[in-house]
N, C-alpha and C. Protein backbone atom coordinates (compact mmCIF):
# COMPACT_ATOMS: atom_id res chain seq x y z
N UNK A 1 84.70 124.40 128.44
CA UNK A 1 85.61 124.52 129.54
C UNK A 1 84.95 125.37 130.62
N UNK A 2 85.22 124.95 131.81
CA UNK A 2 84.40 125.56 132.61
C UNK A 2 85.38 126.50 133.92
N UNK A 3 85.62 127.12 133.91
CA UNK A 3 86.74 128.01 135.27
C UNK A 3 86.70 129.30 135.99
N UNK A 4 87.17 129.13 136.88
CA UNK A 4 86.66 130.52 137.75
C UNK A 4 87.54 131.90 136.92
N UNK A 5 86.82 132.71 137.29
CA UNK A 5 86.88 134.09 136.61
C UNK A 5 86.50 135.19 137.34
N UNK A 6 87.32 136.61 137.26
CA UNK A 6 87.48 137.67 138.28
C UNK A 6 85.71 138.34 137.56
N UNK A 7 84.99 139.24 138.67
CA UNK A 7 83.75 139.36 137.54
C UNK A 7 84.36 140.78 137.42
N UNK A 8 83.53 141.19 136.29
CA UNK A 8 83.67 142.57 135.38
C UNK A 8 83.19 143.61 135.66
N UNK A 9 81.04 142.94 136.43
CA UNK A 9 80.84 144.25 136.84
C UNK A 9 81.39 144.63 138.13
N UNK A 10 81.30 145.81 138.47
CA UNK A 10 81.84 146.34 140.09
C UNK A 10 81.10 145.70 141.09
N UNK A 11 80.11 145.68 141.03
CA UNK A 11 79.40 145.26 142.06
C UNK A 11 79.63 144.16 142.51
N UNK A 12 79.65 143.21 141.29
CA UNK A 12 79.98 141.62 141.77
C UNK A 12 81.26 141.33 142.43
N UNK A 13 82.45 142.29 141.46
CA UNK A 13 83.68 142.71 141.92
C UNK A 13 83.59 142.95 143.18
N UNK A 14 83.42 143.66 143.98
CA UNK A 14 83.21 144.24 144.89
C UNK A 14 82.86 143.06 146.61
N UNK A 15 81.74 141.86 146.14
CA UNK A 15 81.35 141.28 146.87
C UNK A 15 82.40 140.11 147.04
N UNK A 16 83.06 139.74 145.67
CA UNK A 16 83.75 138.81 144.96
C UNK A 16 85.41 139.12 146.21
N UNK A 17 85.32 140.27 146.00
CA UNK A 17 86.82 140.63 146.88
C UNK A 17 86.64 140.51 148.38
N UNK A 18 85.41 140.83 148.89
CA UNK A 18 84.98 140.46 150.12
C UNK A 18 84.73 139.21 150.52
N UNK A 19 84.19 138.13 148.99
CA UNK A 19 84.24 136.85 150.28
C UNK A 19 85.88 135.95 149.95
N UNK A 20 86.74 136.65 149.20
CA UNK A 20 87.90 136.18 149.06
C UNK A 20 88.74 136.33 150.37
N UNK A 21 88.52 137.96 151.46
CA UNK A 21 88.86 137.89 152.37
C UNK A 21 88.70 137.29 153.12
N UNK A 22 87.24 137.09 153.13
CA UNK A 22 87.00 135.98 154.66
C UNK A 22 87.32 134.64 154.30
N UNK A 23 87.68 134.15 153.31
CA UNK A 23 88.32 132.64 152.32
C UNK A 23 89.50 132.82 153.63
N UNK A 24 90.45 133.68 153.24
CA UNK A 24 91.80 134.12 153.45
C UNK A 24 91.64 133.86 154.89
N UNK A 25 91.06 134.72 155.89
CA UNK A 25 91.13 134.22 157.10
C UNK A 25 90.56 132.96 157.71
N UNK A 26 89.35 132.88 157.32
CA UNK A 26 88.89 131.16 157.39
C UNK A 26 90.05 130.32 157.10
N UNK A 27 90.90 130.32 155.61
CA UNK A 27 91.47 129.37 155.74
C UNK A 27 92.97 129.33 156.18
N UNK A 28 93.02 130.70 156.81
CA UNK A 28 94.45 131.19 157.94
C UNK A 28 94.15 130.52 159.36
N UNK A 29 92.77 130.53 159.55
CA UNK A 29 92.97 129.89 160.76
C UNK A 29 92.33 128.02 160.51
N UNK A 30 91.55 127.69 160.09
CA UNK A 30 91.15 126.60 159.80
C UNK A 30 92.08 125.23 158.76
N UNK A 31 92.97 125.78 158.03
CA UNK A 31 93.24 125.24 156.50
C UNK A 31 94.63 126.00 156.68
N UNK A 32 95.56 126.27 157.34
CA UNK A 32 96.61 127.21 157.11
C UNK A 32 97.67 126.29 155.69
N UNK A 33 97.33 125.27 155.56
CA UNK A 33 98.06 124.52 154.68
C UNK A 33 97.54 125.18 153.00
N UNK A 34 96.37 125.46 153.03
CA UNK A 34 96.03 125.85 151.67
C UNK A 34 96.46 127.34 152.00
N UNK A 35 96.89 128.12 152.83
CA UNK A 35 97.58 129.59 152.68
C UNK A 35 97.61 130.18 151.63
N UNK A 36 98.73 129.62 150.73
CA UNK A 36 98.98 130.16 149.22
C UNK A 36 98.04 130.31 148.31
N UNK A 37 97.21 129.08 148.52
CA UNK A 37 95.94 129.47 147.63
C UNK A 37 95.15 130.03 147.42
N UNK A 38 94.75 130.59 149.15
CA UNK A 38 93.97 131.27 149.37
C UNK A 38 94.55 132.97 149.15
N UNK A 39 95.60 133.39 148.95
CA UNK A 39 96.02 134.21 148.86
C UNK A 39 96.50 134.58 147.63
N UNK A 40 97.13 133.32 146.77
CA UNK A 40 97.35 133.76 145.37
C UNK A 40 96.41 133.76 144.55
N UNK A 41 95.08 132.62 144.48
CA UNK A 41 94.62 132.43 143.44
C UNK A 41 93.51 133.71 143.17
N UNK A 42 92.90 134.76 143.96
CA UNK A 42 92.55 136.13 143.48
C UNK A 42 93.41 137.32 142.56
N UNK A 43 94.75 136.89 142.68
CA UNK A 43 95.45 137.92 141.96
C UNK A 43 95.84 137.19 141.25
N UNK A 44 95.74 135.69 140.47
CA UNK A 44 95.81 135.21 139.52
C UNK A 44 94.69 135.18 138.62
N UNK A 45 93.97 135.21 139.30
CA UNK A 45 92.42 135.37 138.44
C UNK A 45 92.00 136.85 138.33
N UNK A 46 92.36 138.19 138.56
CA UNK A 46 92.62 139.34 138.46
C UNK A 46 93.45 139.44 136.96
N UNK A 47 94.47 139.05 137.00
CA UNK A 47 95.37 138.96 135.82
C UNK A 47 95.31 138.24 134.63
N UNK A 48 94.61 136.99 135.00
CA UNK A 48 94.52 135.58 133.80
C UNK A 48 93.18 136.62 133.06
N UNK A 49 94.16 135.99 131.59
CA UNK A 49 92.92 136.06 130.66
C UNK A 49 92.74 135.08 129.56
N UNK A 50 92.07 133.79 130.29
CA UNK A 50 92.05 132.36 129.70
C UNK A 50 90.91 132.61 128.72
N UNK A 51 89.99 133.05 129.01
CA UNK A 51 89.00 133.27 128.21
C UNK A 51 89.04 133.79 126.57
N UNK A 52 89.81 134.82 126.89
CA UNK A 52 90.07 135.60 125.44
C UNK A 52 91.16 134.91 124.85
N UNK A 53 91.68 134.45 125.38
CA UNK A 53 93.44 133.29 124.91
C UNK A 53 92.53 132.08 124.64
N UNK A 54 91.54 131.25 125.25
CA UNK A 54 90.46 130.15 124.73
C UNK A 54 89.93 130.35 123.50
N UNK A 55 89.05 131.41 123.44
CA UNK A 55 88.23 131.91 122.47
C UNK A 55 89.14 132.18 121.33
N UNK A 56 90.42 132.66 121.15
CA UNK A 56 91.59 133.18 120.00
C UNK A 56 91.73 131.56 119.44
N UNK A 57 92.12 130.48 120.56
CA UNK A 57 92.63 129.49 119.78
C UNK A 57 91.30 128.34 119.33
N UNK A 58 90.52 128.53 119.84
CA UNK A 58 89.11 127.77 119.70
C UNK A 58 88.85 128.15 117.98
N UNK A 59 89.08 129.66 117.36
CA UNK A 59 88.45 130.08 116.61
C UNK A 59 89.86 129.96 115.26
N UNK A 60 91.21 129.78 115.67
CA UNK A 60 92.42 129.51 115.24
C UNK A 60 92.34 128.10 114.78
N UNK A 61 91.39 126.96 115.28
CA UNK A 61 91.28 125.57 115.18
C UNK A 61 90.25 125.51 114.55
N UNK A 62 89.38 126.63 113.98
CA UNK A 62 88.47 126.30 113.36
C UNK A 62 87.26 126.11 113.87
N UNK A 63 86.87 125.78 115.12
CA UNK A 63 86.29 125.80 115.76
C UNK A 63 84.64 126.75 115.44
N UNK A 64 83.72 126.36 116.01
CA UNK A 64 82.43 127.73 115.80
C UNK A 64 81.47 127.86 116.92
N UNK A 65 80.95 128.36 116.69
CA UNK A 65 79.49 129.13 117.57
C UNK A 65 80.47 128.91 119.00
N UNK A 66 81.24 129.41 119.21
CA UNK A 66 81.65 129.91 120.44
C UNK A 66 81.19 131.02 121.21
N UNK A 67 81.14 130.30 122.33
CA UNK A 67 79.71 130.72 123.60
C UNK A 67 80.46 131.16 124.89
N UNK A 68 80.42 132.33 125.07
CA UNK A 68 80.53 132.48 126.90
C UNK A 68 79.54 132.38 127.72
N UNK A 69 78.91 131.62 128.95
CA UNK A 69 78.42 131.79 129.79
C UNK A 69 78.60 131.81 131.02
N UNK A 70 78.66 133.16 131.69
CA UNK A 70 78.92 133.40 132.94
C UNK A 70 77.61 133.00 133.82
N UNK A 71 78.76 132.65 134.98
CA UNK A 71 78.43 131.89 136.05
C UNK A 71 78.19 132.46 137.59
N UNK A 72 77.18 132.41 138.30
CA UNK A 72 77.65 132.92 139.74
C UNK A 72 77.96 134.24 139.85
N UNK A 73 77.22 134.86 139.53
CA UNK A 73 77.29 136.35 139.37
C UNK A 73 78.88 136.89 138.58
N UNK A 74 79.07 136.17 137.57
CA UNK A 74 80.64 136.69 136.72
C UNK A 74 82.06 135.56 137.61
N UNK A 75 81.61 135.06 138.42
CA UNK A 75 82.87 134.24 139.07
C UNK A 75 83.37 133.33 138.71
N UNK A 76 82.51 133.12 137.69
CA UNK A 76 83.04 131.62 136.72
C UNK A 76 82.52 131.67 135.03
N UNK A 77 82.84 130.79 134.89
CA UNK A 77 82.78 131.07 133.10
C UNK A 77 82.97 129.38 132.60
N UNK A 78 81.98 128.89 131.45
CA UNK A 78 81.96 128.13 130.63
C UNK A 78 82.02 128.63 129.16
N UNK A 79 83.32 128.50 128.74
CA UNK A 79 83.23 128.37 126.92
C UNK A 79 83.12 127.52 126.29
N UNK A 80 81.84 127.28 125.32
CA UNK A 80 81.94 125.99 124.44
C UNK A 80 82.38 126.34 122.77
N UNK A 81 82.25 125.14 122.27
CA UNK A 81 82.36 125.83 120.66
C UNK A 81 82.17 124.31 120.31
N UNK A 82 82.04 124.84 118.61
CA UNK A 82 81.39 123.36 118.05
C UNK A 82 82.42 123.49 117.11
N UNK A 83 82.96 121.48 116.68
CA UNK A 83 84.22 121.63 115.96
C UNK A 83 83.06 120.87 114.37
């Protein structure tokens, strides 16, 4: 599974929150129709924790060699596993 994800270290954090702002105004003035998205989906991905809720039921199904690989300096994430 492959999905975007808030990153962990600060730094990336840090850049990650900065180009979310300029998302936000780019798409306030360009895209005002995607608004919400551009505004909710950082504090949904701040909060979501699909990863560790993936990995619980991946390993609940039996599932194995379950893998995180972060993406894009921590902004995204692929988990696999072998059934």
């Amino acid at each position: 599974m492959h999905e975007l994800t808030y990153p962990t270290r600060l730094t990336y954090a840090f850049f990650w929150n900065i180009h979310f702002k300029l998302l936000q105004a780019y798409g306030k003035w360009k895209h005002p129709e995607w608004g919400i998205a551009f505004h909710e989906l950082p504090i949904c991905l701040k909060e979501t924790r699909w990863i560790d809720e993936l990995i619980e039921a991946l390993k609940a199904n039996s599932f194995s060699d379950v893998n995180i690989e972060y993406l894009a300096f921590g902004a995204s994430a692929i988990v696999s596993a072998r059934k």
